[in-house]
Protein backbone atom coordinates (compact mmCIF):
# COMPACT_ATOMS: atom_id res chain seq x y z
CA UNK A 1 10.69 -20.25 -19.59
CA UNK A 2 7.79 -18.38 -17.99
CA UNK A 3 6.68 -15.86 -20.35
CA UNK A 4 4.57 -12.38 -19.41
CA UNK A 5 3.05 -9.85 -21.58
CA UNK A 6 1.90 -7.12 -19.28
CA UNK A 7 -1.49 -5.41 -21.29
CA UNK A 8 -1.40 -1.56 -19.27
CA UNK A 9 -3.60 1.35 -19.73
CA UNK A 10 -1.85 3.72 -17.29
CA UNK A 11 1.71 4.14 -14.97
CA UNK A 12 -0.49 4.48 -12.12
CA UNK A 13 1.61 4.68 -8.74
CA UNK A 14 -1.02 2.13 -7.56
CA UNK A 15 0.81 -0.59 -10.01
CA UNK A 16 3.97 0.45 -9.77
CA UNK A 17 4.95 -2.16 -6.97
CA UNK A 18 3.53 -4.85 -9.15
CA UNK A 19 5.90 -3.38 -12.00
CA UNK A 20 8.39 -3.57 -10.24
CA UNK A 21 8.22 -7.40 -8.98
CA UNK A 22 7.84 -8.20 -12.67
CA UNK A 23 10.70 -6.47 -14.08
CA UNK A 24 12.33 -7.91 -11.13
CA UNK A 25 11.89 -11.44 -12.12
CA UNK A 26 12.66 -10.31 -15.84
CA UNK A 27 16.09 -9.22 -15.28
CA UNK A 28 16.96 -12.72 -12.95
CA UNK A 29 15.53 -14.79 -15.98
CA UNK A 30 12.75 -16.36 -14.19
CA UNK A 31 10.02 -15.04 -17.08
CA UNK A 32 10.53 -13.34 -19.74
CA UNK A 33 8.86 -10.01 -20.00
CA UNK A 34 6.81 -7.74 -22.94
CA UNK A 35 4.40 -5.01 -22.91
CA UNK A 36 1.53 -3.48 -24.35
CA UNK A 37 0.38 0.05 -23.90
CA UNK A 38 -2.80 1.11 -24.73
CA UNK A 39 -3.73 4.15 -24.22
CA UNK A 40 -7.75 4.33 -23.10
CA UNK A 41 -9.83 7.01 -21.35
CA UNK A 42 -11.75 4.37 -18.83
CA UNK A 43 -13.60 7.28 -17.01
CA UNK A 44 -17.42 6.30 -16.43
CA UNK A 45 -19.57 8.94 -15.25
CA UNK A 46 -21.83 6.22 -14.92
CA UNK A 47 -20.32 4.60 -11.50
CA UNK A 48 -19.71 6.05 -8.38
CA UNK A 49 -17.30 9.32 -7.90
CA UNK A 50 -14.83 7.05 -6.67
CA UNK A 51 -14.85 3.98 -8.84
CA UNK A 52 -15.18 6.34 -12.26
CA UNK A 53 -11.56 5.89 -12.39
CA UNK A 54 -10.97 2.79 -10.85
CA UNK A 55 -9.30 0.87 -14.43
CA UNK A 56 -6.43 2.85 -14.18
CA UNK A 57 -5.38 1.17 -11.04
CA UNK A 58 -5.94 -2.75 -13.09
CA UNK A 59 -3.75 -4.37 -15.19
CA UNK A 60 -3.92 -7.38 -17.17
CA UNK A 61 -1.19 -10.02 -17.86
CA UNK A 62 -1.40 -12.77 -19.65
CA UNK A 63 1.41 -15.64 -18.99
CA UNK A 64 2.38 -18.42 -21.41
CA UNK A 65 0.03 -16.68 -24.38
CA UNK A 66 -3.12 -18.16 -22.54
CA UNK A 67 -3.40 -17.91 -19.23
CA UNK A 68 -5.08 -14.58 -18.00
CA UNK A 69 -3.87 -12.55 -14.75
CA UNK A 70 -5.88 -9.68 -13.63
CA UNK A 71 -4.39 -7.00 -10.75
CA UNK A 72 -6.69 -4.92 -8.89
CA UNK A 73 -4.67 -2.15 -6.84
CA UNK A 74 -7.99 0.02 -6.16
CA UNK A 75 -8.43 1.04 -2.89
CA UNK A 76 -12.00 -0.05 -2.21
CA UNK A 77 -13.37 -3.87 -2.09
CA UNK A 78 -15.60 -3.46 -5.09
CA UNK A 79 -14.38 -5.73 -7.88
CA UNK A 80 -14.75 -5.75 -11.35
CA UNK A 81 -17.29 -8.96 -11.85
CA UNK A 82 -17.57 -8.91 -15.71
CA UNK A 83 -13.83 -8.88 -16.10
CA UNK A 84 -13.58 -11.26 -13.15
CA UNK A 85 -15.80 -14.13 -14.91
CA UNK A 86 -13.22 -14.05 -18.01
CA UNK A 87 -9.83 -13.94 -16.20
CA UNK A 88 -8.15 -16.97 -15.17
CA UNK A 89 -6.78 -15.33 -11.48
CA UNK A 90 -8.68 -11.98 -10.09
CA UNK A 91 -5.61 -10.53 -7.78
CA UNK A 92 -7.03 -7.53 -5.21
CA UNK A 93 -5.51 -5.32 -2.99
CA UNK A 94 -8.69 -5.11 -0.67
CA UNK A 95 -9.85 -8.19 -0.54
CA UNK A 96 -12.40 -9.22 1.49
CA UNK A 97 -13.94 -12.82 0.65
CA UNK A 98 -17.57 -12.15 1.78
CA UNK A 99 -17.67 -9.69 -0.70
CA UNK A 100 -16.78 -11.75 -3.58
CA UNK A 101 -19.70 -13.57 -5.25
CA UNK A 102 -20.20 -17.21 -4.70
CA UNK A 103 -19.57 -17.32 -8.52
CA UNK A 104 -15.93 -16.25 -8.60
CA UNK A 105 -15.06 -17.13 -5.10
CA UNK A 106 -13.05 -19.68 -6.75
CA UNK A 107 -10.85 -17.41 -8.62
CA UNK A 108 -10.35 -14.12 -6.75
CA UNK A 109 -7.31 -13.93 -4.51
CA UNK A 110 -5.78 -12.00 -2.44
CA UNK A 111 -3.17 -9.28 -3.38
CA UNK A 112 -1.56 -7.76 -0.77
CA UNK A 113 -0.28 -4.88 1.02
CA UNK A 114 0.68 -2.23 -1.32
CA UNK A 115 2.99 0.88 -1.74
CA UNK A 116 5.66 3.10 -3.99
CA UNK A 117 7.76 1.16 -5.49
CA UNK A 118 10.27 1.57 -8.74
CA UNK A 119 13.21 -0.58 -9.77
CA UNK A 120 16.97 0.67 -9.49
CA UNK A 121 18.53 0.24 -12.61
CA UNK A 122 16.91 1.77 -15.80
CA UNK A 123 14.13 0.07 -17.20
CA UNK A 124 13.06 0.96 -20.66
CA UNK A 125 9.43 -0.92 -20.09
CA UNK A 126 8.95 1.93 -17.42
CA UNK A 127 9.90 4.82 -20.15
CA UNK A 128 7.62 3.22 -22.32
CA UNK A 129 4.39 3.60 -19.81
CA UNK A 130 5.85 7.22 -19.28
CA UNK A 131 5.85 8.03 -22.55
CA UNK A 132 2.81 6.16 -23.84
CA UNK A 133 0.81 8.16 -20.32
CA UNK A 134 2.72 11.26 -19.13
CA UNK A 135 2.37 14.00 -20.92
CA UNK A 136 5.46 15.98 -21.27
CA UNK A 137 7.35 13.04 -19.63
CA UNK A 138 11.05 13.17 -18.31
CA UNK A 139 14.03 10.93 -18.17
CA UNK A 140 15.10 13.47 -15.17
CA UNK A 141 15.67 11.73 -11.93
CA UNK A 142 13.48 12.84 -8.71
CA UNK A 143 15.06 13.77 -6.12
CA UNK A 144 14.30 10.75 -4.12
CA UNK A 145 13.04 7.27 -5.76
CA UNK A 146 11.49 4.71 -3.31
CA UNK A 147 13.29 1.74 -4.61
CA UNK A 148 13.64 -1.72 -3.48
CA UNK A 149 16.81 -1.28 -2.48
CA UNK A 150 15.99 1.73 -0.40
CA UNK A 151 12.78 0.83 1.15
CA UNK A 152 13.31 -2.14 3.35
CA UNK A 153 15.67 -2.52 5.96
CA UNK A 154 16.52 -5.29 8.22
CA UNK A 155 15.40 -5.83 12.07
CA UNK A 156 17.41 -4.45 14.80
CA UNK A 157 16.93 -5.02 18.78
CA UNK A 158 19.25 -1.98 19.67
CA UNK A 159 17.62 1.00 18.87
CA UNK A 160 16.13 3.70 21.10
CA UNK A 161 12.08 3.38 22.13
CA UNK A 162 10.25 5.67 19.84
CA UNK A 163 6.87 5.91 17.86
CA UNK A 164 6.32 7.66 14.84
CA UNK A 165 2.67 8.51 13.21
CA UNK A 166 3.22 10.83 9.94
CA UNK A 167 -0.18 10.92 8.22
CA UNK A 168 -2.59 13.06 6.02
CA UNK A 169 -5.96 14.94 6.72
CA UNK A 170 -8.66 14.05 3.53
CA UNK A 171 -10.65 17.17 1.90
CA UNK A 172 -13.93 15.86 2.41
CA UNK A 173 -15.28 18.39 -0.03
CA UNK A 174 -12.43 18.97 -2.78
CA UNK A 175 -14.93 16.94 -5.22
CA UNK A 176 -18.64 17.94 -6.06
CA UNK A 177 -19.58 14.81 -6.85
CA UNK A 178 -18.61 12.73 -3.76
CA UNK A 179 -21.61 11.23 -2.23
CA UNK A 180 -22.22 11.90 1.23
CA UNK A 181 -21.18 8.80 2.40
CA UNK A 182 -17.88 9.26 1.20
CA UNK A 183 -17.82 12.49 2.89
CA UNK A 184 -18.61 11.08 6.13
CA UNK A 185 -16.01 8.58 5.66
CA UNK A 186 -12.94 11.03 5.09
CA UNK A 187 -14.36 13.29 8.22
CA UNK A 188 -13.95 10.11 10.33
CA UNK A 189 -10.69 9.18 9.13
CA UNK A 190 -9.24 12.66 9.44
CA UNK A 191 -10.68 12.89 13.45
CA UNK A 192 -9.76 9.52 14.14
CA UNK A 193 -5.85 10.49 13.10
CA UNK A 194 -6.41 13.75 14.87
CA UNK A 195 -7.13 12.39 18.33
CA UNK A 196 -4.25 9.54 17.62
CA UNK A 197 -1.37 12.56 17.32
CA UNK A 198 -3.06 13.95 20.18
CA UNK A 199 -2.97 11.72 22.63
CA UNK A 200 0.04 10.10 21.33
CA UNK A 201 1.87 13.94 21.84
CA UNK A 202 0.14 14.19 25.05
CA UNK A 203 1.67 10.44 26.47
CA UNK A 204 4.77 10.13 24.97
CA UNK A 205 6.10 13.40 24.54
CA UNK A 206 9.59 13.50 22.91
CA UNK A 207 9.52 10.14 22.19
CA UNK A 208 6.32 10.54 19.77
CA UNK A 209 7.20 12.33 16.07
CA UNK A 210 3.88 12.90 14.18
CA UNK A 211 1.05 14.69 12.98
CA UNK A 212 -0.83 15.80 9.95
CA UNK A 213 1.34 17.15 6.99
CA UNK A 214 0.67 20.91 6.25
CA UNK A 215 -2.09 21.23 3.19
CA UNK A 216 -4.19 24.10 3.22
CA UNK A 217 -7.56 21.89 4.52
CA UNK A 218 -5.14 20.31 7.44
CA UNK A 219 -3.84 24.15 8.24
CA UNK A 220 -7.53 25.08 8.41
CA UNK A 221 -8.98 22.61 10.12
CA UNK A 222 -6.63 20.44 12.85
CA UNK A 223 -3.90 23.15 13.44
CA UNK A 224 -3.45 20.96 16.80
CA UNK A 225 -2.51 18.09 15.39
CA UNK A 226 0.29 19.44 12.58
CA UNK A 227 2.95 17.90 12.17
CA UNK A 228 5.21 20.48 13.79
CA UNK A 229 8.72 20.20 11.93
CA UNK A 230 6.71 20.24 7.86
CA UNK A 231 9.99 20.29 6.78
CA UNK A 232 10.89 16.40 7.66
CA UNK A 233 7.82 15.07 5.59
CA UNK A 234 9.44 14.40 2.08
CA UNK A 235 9.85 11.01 1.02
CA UNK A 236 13.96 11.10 1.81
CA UNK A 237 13.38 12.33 5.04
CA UNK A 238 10.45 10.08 6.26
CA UNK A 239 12.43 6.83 4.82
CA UNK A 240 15.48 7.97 6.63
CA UNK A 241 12.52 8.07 9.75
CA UNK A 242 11.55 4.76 9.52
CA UNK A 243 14.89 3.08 10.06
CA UNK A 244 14.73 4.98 13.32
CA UNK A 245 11.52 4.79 14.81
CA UNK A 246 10.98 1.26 16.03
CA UNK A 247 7.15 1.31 16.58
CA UNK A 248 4.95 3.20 13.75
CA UNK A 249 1.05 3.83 14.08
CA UNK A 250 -1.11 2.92 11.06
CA UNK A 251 -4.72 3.72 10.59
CA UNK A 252 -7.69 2.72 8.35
CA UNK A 253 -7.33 4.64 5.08
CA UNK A 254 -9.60 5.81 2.25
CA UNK A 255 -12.60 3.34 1.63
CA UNK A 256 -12.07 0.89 4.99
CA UNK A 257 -8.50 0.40 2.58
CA UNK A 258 -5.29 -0.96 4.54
CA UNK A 259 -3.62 1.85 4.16
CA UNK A 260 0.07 2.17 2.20
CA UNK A 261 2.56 3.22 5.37
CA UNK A 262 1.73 -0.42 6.30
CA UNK A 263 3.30 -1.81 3.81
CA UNK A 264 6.28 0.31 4.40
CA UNK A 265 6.23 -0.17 7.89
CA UNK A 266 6.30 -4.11 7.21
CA UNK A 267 9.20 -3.59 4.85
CA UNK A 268 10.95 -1.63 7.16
CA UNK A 269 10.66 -4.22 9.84
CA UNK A 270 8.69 -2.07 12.50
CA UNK A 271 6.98 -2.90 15.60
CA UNK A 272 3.35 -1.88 14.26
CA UNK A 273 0.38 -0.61 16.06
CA UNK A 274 -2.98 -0.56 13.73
CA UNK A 275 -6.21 0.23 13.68
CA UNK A 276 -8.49 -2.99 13.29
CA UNK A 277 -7.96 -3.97 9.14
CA UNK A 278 -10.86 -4.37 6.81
CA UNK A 279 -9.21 -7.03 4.54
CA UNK A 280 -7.52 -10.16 4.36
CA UNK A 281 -3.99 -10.60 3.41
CA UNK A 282 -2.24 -13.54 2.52
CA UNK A 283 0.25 -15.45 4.10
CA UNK A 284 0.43 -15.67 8.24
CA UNK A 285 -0.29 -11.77 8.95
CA UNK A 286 -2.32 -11.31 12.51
CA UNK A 287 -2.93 -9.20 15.16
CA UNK A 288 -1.08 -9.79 18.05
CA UNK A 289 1.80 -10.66 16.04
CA UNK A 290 2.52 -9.04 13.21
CA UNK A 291 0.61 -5.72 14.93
CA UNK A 292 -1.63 -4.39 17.88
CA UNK A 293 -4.46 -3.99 16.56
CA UNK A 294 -7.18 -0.73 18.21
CA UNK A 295 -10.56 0.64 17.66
CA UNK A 296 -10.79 4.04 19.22
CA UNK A 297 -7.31 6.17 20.09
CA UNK A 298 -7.33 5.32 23.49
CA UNK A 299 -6.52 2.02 22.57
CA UNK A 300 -3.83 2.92 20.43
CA UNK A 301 -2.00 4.82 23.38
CA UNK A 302 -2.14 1.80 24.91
CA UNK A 303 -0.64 -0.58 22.12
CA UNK A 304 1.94 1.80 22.01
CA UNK A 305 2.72 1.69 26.00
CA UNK A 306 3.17 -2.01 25.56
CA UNK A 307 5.49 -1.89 22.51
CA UNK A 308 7.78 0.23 24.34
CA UNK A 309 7.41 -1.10 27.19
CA UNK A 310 8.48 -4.76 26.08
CA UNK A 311 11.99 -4.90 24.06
CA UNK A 312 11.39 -8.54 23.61
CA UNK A 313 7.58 -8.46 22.49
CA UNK A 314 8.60 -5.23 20.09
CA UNK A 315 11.77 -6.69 18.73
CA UNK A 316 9.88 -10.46 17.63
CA UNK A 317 7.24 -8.79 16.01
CA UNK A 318 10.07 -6.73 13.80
CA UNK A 319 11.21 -10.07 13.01
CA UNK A 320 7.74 -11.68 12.13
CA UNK A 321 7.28 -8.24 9.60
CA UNK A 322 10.26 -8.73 8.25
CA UNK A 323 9.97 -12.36 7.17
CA UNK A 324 6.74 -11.33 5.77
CA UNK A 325 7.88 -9.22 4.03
CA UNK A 326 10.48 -11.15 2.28
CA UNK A 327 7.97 -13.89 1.92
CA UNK A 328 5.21 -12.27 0.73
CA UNK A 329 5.61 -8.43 -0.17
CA UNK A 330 8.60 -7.86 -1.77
CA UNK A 331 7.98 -7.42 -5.38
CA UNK A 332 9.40 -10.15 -6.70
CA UNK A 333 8.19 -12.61 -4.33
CA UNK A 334 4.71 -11.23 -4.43
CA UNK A 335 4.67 -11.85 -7.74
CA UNK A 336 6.28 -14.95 -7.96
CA UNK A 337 3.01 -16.17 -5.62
CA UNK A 338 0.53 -15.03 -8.24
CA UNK A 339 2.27 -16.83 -10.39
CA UNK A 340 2.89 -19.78 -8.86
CA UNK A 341 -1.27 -19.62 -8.35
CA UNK A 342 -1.71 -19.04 -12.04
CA UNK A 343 0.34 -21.59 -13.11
CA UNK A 344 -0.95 -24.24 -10.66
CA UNK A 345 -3.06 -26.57 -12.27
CA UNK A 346 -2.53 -24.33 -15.57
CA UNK A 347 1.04 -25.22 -16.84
């Protein structure tokens, strides 16, 4: 018997996929799960605005009392080198080798797409983290849960050509301390989404459902690129979207990150068109298969024209997604890999 102790400082919604594939593989019997939680304030003023807060989004387990299993579900590529040199396995969401030093090349792998994600049944390791984190917790349910039983859905060839693009404008200046880079970055991302609903309203019409969701900075600032129906844009709603839109439009999100929709979209078995990815994922995932990739909206129209143009081309890359994502991103088998690589060599 495989056995886990999960070491967590927070019930950050980065980790809760990884969570999830753990608890997942507790309750078939293939480990056997415990938990620590330790509360710890991690802030550093001392790094940049954006990594000051970057521990909450890392957790530690450590698997047959010796071996050492680090997850990094930050957003950006910068990884945490001193912890890094005394793990066993570095695991990172944005991975991206050439950053790595030479040093730890060896031992930093790649993590994976990444999204919400909670188990079905009750879990009493999850009350623990809410209690031990959220203050004035409750056992109340949401309203909607994205679950693994909820979030996926299988491939089908007969549904209706559509493309769907739901997405976010980013408050370049909601924090004093952001550097200007950063600033620049969320100005781009915001008008490179903007001219994507655009043109994608302008082209397709009634067969395009998308736009910005309505926050005050969005409201103020790309009124003609709202998402026009605000109403359709909670969680229930957008899952209930993705089973019906066959091709879905992904774009680069907050520090060059892979952004979470496209791990729903994968799960969900869509025909994807992206904008060019900034990291490496494992497993067989490429453009021109898995997704179309683009560089500049005009290119994205035209991903999308041949996606709905091409019932064949559209329906084999559903399949390809799905099989990935059965391979590689749901939770259990995503962490059932890290495992396998922690193990390996280890045991």
């Amino acid at each position: 018997m495989i056995t886990c102790n999960i070491v967590c400082h927070s019930n950050s919604l980065h980790l809760s996929q990884i969570f999830t594939g753990f608890t997942s593989l507790h309750r078939t019997g293939e480990i056997r799960l415990t938990q620590e939680c330790k509360k710890q304030n991690h802030f550093d003023l001392r790094k940049p605005q954006h990594l000051r807060d970057a521990k909450d989004t890392h957790l530690l387990v450590t698997v047959n009392h010796r071996i050492k299993l680090y997850y990094d579900c930050h957003d950006s590529y910068e990884i945490d080198e001193a912890i890094a040199s005394e793990v066993d396995c570095y695991f990172k969401r944005s991975y991206q080798p050439s950053r790595v030093p030479d040093s730890l090349k060896a031992k930093v792998f790649s993590l994976g797409l990444n999204y919400p994600l909670y188990s079905a049944e009750s879990d009493t390791l999850e009350q623990e983290r809410r209690s031990a984190f959220e203050q004035g917790w409750s056992n109340a349910e949401p309203l909607f849960r994205p679950m693994v039983e909820n979030m996926h859905s299988a491939p089908t060839s007969l549904q209706d050509p559509g493309v769907l693009f739901i997405t976010r404008a980013w408050d370049p200046a909601d924090n004093p301390d952001r550097s200007d880079e950063k600033m620049a970055e969320r100005i781009q991302i915001n008008e490179t989404r903007a001219r994507c609903v655009e043109l994608l309203r302008q082209e397709f019409g009634d067969f395009f459902l998308g736009g910005f969701l309505h926050t005050d900075y969005a409201v103020r600032n790309y009124g003609q690129a709202l998402l026009q129906d605000n109403g359709i844009s909670p969680k229930a709603n957008y899952t209930g979207l993705l089973k019906r839109y066959p091709v879905c439009v992904a774009t680069t999100g907050l520090h060059e990150s892979i952004a979470w929709k496209m791990g729903e979209y994968v799960a969900f078995a869509r025909a994807i068109v992206s904008e060019r990815l900034n990291f490496q994922l494992p497993g067989d995932f490429t453009a021109g298969e898995n997704y179309l990739e683009f560089d500049e909206p005009k290119q994205c129209v035209a991903a999308v024209h041949k996606l709905l143009s091409d019932a064949g081309l559209r329906y084999g890359m559903m399949k390809r997604n799905y099989k990935y994502y059965l391979t590689y991103l749901r939770p259990d088998a995503l962490i059932r890999r890290t495992l396998d690589i922690g193990l390996s060599g280890r045991s």
